[in-house]
N, C-alpha and C. Protein backbone atom coordinates (compact mmCIF):
# COMPACT_ATOMS: atom_id res chain seq x y z
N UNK A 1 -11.74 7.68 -42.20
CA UNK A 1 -10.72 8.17 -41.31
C UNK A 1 -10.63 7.23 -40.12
N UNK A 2 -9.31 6.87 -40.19
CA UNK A 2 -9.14 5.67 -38.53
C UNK A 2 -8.89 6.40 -37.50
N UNK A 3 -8.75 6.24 -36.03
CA UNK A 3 -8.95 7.09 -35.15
C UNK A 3 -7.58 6.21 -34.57
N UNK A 4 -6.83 6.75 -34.09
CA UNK A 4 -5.74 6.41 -33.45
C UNK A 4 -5.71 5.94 -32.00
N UNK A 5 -6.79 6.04 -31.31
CA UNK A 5 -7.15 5.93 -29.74
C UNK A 5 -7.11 4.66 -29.71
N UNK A 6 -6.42 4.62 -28.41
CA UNK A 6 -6.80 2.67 -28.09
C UNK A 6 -8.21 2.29 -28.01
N UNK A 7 -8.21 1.07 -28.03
CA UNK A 7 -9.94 0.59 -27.51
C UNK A 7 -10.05 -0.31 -26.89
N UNK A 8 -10.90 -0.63 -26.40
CA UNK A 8 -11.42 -2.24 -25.21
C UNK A 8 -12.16 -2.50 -26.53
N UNK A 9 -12.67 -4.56 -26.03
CA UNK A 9 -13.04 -4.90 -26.89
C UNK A 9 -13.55 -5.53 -25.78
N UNK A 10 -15.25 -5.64 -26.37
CA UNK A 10 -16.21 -6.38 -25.68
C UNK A 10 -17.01 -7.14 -26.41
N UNK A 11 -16.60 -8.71 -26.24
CA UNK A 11 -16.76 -9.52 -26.54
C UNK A 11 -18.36 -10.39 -26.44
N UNK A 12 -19.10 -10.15 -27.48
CA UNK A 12 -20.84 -11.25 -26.91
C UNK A 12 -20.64 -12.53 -27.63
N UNK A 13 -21.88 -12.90 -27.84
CA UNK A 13 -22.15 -13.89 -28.74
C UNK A 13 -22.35 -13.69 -30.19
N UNK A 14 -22.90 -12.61 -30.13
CA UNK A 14 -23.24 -12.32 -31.74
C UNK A 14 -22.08 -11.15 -32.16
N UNK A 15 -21.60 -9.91 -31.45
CA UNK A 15 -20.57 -9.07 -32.03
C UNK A 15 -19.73 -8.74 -31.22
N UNK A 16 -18.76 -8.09 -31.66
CA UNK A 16 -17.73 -7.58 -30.85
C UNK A 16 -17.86 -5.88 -30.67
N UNK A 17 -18.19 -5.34 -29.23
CA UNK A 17 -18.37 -3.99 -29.49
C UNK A 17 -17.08 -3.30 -28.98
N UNK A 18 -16.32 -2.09 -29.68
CA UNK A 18 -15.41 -1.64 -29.17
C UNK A 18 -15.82 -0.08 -28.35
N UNK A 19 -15.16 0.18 -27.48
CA UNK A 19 -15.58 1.26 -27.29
C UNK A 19 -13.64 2.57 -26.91
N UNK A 20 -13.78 3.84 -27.72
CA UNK A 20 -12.56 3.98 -27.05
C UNK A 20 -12.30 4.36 -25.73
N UNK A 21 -10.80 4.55 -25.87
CA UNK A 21 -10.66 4.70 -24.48
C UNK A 21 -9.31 6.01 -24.54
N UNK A 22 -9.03 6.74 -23.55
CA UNK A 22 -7.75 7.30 -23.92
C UNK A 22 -6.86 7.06 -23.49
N UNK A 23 -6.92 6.13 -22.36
CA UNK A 23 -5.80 5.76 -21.73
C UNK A 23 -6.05 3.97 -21.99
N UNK A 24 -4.30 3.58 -21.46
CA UNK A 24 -3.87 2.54 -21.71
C UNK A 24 -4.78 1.59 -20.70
N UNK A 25 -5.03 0.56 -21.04
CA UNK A 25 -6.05 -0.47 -20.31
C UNK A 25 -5.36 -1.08 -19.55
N UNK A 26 -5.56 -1.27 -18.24
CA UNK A 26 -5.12 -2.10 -17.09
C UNK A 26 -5.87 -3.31 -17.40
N UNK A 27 -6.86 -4.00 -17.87
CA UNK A 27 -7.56 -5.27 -17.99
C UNK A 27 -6.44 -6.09 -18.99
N UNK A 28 -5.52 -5.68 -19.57
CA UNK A 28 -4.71 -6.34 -20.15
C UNK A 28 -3.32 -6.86 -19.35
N UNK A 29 -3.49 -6.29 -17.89
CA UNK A 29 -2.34 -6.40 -16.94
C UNK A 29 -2.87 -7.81 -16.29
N UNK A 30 -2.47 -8.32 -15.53
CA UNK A 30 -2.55 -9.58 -14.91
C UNK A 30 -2.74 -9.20 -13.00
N UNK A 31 -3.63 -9.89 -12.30
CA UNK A 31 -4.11 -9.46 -10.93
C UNK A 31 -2.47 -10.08 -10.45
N UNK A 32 -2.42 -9.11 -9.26
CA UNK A 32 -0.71 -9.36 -8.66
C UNK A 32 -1.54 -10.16 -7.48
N UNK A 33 -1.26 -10.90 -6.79
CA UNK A 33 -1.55 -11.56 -5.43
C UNK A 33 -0.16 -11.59 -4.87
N UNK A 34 0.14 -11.33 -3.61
CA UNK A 34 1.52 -11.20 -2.99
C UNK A 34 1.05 -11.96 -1.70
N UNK A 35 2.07 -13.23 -1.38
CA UNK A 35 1.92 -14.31 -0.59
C UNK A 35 2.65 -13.25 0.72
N UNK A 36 1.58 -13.53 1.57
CA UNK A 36 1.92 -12.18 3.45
C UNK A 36 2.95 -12.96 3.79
N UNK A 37 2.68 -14.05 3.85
CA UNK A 37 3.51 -14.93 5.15
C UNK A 37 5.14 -15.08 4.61
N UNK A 38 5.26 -15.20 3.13
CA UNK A 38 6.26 -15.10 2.73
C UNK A 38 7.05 -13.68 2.12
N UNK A 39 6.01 -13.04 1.78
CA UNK A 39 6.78 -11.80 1.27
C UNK A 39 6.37 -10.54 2.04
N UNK A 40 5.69 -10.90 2.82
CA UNK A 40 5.67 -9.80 4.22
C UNK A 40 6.20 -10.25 5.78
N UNK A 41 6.69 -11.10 6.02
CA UNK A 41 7.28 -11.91 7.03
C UNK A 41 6.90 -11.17 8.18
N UNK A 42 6.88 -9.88 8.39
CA UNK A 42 7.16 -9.12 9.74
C UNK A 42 5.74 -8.07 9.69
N UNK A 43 4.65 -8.85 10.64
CA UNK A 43 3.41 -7.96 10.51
C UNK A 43 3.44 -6.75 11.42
N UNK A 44 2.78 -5.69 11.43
CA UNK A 44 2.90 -4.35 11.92
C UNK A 44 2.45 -4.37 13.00
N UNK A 45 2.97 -4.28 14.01
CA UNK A 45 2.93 -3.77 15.36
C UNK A 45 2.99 -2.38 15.88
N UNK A 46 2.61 -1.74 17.03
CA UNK A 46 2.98 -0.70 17.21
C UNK A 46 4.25 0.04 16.95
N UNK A 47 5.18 -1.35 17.35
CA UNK A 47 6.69 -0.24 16.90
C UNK A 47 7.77 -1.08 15.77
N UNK A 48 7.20 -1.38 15.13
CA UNK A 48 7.23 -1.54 13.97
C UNK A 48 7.48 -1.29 12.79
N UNK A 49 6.41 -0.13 12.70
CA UNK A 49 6.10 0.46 11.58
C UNK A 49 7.16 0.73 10.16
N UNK A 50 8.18 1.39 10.55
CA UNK A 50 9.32 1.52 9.61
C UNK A 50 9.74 0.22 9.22
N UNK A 51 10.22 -1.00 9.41
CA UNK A 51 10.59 -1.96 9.31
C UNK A 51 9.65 -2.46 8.03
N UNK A 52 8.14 -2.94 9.18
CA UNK A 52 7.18 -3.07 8.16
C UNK A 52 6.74 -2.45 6.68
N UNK A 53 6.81 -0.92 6.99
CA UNK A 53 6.49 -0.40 5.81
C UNK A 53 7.30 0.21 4.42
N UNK A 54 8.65 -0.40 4.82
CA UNK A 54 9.95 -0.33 3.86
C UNK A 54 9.65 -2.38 3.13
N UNK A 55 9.21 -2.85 4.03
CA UNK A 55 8.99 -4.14 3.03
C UNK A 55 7.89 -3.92 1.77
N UNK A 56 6.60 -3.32 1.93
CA UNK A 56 5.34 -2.94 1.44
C UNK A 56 5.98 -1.74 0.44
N UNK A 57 6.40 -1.11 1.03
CA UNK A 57 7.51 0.07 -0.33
C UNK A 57 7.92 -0.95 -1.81
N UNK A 58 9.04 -1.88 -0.60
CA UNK A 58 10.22 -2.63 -2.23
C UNK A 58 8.85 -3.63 -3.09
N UNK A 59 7.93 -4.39 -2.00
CA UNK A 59 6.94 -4.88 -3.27
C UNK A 59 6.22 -3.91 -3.82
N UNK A 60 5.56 -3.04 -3.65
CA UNK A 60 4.74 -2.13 -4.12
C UNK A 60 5.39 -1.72 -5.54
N UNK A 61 6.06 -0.86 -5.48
CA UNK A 61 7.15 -0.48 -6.30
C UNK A 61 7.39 -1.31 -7.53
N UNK A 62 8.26 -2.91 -6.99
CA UNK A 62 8.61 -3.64 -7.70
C UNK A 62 7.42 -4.54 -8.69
N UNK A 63 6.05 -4.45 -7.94
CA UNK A 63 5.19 -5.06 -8.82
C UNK A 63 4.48 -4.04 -9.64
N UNK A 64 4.86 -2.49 -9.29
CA UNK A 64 4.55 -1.36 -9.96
C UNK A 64 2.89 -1.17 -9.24
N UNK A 65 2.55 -1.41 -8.01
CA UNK A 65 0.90 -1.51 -7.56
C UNK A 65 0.87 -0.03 -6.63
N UNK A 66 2.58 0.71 -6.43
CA UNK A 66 1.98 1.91 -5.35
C UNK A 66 1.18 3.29 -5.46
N UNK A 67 0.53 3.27 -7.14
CA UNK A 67 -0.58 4.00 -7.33
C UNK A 67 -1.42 3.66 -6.77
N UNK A 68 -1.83 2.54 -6.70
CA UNK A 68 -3.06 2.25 -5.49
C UNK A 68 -2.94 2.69 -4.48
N UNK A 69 -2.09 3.03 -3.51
CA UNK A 69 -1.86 2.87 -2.45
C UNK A 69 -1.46 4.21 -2.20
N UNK A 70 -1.03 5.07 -2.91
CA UNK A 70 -0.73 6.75 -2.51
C UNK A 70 -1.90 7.52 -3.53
N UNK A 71 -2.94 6.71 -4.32
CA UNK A 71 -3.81 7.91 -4.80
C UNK A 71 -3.72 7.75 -6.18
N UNK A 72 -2.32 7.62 -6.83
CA UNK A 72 -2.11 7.75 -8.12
C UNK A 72 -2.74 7.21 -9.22
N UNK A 73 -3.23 5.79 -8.86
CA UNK A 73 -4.11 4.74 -9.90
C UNK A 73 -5.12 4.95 -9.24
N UNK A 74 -6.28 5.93 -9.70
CA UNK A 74 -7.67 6.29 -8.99
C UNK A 74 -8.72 5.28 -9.75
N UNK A 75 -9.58 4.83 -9.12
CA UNK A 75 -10.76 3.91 -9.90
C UNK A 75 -10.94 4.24 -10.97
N UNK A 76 -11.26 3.54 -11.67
CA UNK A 76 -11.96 4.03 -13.36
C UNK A 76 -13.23 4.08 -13.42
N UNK A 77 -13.92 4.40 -14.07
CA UNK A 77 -15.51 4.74 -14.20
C UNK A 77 -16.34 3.23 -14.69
N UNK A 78 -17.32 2.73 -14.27
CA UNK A 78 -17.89 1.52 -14.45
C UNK A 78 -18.28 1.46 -16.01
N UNK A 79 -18.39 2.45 -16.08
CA UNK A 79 -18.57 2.41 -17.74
C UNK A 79 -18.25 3.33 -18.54
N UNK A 80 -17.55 3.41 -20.27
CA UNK A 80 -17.74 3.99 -21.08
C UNK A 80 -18.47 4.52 -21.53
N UNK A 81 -19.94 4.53 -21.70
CA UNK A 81 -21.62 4.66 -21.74
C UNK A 81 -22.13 3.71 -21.16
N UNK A 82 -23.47 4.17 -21.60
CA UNK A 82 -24.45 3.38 -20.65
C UNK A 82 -24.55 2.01 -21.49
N UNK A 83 -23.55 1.79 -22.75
CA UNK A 83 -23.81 0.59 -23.33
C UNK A 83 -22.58 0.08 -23.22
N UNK A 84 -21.29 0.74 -22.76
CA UNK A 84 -19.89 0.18 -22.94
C UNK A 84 -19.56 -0.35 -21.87
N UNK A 85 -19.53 -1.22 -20.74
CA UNK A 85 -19.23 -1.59 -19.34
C UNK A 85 -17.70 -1.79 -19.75
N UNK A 86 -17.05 -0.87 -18.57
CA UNK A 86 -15.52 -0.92 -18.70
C UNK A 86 -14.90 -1.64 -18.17
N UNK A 87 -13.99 -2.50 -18.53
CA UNK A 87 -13.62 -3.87 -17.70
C UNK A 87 -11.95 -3.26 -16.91
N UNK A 88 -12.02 -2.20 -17.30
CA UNK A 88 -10.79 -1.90 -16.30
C UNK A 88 -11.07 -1.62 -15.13
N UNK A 89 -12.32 -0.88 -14.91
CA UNK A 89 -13.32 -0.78 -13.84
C UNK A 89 -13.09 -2.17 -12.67
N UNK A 90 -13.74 -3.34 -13.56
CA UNK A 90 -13.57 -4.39 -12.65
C UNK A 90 -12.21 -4.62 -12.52
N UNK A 91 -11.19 -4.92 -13.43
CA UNK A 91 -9.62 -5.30 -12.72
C UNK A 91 -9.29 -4.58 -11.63
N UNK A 92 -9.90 -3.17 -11.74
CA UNK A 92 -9.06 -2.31 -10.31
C UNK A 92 -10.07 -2.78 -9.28
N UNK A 93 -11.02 -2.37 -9.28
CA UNK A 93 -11.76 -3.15 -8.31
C UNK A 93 -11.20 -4.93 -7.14
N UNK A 94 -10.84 -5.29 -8.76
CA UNK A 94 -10.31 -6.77 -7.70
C UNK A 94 -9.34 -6.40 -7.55
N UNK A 95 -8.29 -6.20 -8.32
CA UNK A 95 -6.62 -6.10 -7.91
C UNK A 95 -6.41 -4.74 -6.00
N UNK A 96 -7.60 -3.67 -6.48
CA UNK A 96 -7.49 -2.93 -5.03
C UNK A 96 -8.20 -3.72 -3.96
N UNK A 97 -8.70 -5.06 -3.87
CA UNK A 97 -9.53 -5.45 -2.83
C UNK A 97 -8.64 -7.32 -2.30
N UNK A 98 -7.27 -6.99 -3.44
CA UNK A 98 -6.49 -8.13 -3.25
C UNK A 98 -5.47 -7.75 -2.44
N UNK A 99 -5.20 -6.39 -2.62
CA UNK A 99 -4.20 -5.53 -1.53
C UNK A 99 -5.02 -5.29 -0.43
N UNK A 100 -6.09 -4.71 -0.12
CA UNK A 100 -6.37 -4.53 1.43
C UNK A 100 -6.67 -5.48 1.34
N UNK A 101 -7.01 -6.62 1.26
CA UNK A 101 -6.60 -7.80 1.92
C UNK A 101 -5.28 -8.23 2.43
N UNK A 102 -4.10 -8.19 1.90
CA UNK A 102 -2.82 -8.30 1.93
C UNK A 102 -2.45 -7.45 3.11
N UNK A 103 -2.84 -6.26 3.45
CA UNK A 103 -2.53 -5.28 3.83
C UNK A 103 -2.94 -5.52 5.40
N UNK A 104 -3.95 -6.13 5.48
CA UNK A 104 -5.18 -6.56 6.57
C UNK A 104 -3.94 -7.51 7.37
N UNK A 105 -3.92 -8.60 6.27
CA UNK A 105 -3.35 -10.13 6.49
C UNK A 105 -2.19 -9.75 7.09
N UNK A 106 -1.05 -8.66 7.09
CA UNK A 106 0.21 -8.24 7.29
C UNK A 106 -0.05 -7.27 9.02
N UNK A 107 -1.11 -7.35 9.32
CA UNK A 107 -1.01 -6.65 10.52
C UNK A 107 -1.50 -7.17 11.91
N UNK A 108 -0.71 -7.20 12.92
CA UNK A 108 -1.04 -7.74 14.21
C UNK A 108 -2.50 -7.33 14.75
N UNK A 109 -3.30 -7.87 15.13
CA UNK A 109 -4.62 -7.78 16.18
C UNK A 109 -4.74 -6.50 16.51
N UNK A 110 -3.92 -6.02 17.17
CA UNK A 110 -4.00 -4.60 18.00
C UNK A 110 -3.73 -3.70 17.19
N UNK A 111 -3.06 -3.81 15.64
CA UNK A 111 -3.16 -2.89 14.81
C UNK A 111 -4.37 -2.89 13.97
N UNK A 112 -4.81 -4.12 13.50
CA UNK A 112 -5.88 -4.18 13.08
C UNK A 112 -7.11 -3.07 13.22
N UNK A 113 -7.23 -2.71 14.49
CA UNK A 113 -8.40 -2.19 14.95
C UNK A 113 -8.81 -0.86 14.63
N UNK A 114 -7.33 -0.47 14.31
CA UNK A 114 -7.24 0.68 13.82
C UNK A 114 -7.67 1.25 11.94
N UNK A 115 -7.81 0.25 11.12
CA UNK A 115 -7.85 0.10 10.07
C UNK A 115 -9.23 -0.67 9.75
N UNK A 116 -9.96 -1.11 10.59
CA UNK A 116 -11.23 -2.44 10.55
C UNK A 116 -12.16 -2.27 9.70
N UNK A 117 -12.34 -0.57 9.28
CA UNK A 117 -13.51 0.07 8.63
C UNK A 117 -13.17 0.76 8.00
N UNK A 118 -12.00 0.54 7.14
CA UNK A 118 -11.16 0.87 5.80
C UNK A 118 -11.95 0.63 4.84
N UNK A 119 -12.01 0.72 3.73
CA UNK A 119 -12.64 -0.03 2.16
C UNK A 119 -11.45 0.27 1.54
N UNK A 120 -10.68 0.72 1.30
CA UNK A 120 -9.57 0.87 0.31
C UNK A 120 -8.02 1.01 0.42
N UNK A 121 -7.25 0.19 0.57
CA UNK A 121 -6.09 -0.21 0.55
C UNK A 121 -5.39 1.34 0.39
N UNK A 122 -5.65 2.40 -0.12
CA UNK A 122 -5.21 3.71 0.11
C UNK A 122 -6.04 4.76 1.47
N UNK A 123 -6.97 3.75 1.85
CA UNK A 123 -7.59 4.58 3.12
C UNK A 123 -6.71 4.03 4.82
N UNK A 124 -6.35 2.73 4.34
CA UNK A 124 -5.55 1.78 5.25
C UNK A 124 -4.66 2.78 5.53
N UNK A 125 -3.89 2.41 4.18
CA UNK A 125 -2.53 3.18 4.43
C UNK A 125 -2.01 4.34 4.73
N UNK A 126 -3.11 5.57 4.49
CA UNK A 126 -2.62 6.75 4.80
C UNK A 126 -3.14 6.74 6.75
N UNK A 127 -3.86 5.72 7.28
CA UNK A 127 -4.24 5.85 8.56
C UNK A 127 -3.10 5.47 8.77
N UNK A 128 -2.62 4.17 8.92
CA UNK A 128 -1.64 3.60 9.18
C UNK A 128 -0.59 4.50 9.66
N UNK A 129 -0.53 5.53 8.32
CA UNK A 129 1.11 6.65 8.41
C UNK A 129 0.78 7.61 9.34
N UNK A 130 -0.60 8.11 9.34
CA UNK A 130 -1.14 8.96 10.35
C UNK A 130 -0.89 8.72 11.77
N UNK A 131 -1.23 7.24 11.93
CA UNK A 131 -1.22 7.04 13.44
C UNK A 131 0.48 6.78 13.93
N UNK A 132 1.46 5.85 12.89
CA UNK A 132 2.76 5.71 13.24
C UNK A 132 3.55 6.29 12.88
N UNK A 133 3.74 7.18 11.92
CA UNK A 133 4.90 7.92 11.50
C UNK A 133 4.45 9.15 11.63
N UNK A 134 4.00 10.01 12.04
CA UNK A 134 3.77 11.13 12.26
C UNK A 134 4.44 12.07 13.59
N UNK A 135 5.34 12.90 13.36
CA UNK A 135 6.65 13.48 14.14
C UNK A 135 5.96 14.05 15.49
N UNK A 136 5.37 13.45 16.14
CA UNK A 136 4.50 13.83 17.37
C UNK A 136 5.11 13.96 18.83
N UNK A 137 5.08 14.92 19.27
CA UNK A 137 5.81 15.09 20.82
C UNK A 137 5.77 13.54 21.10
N UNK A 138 5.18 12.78 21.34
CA UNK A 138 5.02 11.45 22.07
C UNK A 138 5.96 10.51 21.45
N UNK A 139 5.64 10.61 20.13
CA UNK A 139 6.54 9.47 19.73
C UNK A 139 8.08 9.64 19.57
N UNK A 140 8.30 11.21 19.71
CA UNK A 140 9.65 11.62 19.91
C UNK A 140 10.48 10.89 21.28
N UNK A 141 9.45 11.37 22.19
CA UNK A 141 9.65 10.92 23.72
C UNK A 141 9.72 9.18 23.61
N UNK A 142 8.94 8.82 23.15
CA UNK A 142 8.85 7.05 23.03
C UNK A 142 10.55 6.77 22.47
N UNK A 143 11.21 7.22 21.39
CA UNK A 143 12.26 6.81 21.21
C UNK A 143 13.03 7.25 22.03
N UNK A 144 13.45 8.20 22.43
CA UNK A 144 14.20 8.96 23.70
C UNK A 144 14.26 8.11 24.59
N UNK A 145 13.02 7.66 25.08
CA UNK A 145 12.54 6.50 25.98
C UNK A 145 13.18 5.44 25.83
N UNK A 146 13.17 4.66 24.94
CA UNK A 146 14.08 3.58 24.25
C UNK A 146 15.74 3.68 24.32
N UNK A 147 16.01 4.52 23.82
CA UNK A 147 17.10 4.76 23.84
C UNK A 147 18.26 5.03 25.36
N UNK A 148 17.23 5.51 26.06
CA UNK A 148 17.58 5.38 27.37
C UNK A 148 17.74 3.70 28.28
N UNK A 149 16.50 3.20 27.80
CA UNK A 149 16.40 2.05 28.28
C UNK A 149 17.77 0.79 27.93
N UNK A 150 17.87 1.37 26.55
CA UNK A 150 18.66 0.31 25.70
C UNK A 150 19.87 0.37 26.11
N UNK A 151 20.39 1.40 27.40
CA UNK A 151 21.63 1.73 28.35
C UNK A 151 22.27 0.07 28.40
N UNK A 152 20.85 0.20 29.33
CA UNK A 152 20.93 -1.19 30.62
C UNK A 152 20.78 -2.79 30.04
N UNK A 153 21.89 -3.26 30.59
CA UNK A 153 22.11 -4.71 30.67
C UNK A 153 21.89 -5.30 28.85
N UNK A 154 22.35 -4.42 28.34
CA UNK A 154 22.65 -4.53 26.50
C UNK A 154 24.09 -4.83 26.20
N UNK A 155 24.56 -5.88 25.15
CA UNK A 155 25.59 -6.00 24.28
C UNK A 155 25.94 -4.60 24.27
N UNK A 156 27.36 -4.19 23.73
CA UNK A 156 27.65 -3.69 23.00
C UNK A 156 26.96 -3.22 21.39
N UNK A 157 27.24 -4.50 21.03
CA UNK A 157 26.15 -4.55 19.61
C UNK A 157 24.50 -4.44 19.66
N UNK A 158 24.21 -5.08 20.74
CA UNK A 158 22.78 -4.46 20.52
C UNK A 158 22.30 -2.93 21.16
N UNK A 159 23.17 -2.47 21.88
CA UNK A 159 23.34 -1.00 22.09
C UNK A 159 23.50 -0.27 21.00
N UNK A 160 24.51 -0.41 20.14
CA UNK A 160 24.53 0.46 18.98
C UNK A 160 23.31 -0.04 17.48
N UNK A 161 22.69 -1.19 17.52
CA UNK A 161 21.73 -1.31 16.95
C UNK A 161 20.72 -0.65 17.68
N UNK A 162 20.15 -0.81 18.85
CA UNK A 162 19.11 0.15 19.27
C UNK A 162 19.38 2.06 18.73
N UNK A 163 20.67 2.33 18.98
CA UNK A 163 21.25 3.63 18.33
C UNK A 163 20.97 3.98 17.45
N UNK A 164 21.11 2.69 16.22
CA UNK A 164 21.07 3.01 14.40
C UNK A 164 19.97 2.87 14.89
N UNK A 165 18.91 2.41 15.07
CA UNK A 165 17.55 1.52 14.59
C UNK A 165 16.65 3.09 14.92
N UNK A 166 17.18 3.84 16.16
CA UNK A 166 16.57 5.38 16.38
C UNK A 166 16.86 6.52 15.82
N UNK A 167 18.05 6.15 15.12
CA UNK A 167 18.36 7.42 14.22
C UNK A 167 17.47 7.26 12.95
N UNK A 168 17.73 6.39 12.11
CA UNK A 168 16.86 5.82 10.87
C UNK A 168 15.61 6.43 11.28
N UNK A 169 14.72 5.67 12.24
CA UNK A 169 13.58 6.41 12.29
C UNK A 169 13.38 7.72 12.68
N UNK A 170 14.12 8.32 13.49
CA UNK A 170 13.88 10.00 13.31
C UNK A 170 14.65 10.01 12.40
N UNK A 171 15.18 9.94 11.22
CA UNK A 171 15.18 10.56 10.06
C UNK A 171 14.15 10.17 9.04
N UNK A 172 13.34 8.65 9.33
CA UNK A 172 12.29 8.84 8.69
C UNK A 172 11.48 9.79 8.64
N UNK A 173 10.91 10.13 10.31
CA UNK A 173 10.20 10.59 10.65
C UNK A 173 10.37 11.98 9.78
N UNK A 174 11.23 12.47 9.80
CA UNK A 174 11.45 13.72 8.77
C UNK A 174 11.45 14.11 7.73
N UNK A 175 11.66 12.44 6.95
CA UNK A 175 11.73 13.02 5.47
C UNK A 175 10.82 11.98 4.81
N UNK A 176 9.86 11.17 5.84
CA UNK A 176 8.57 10.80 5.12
C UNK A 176 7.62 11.67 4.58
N UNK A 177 7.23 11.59 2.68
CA UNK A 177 6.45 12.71 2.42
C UNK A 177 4.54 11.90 2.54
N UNK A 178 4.11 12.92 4.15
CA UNK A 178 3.04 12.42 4.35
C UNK A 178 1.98 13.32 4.32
């Protein structure tokens, strides 16, 4: 009787051991590396954040990596048994330690500090949303603030961009699911 389950194949010198598996193998996927300077152009600053984290959305997404990053692609177990070492284990391992790096590399000094003692590119990021997008008396007032400011000695056009640029984010602020 053949068993229909996928399998890894672990390769020695003398045999090939298979072991199954039930799910589809990520070690057959290829490590994504995403160049900061070019495909993150605009690192995260305090006010920022939306700008920044709608770029990190369209790659995430588009390289299919934002299970890492909201929870969904959880580590895999180091091994199948104590004789099967699972090599999907290691791909997530590097591919999640190629993003908080990326993630690191994409953020200004003063944001940094906030994230320094992260280990996981999904621990980054949910601080990240914690500390900037979160609908907080203050940061309400901070745009209010802005918006007041953006009165004085402004274009036309950059008056009504300061306008859009505060609406967008209080409607982020609302319908980010955090």
């Amino acid at each position: 009787m053949t068993s229909s389950l996928p399998s890894t194949s672990i390769s020695t010198d003398t045999t090939t051991m298979v072991a199954p598996s039930n799910e589809p193998s990520l070690f057959s996927c290829v490590l994504v590396v995403i160049n900061v300077a070019t495909q993150i152009p605009l690192k995260l600053t305090k006010s920022t954040y939306f700008s920044w984290r709608k770029q990190f959305d369209v790659l995430l997404i588009g390289y299919d990596l934002y299970g890492l990053f909201n929870g969904n692609l959880s580590c895999p177990s180091p091994t199948f048994s104590d004789q099967f070492p699972n090599l999907d284990y290691s791909f997530w391992i590097r591919q999640e330690s190629l993003l908080l790096g990326m993630l690191l590399a994409s953020l200004s000094p003063e944001v940094h500090q906030i994230v320094a003692t992260t280990e996981t590119s999904k621990d980054a990021w949910d601080l990240l949303a914690s500390a900037f997008a979160k609908p907080s008396y203050s940061r309400l007032l901070q745009i209010g603030e802005r918006l007041i400011k953006a009165q004085s000695n402004r274009s036309v056009l950059e008056y009504l961009n300061d306008n859009k640029n505060a609406e967008d984010e209080l409607s982020l602020l609302d319908h980010l699911d955090l």
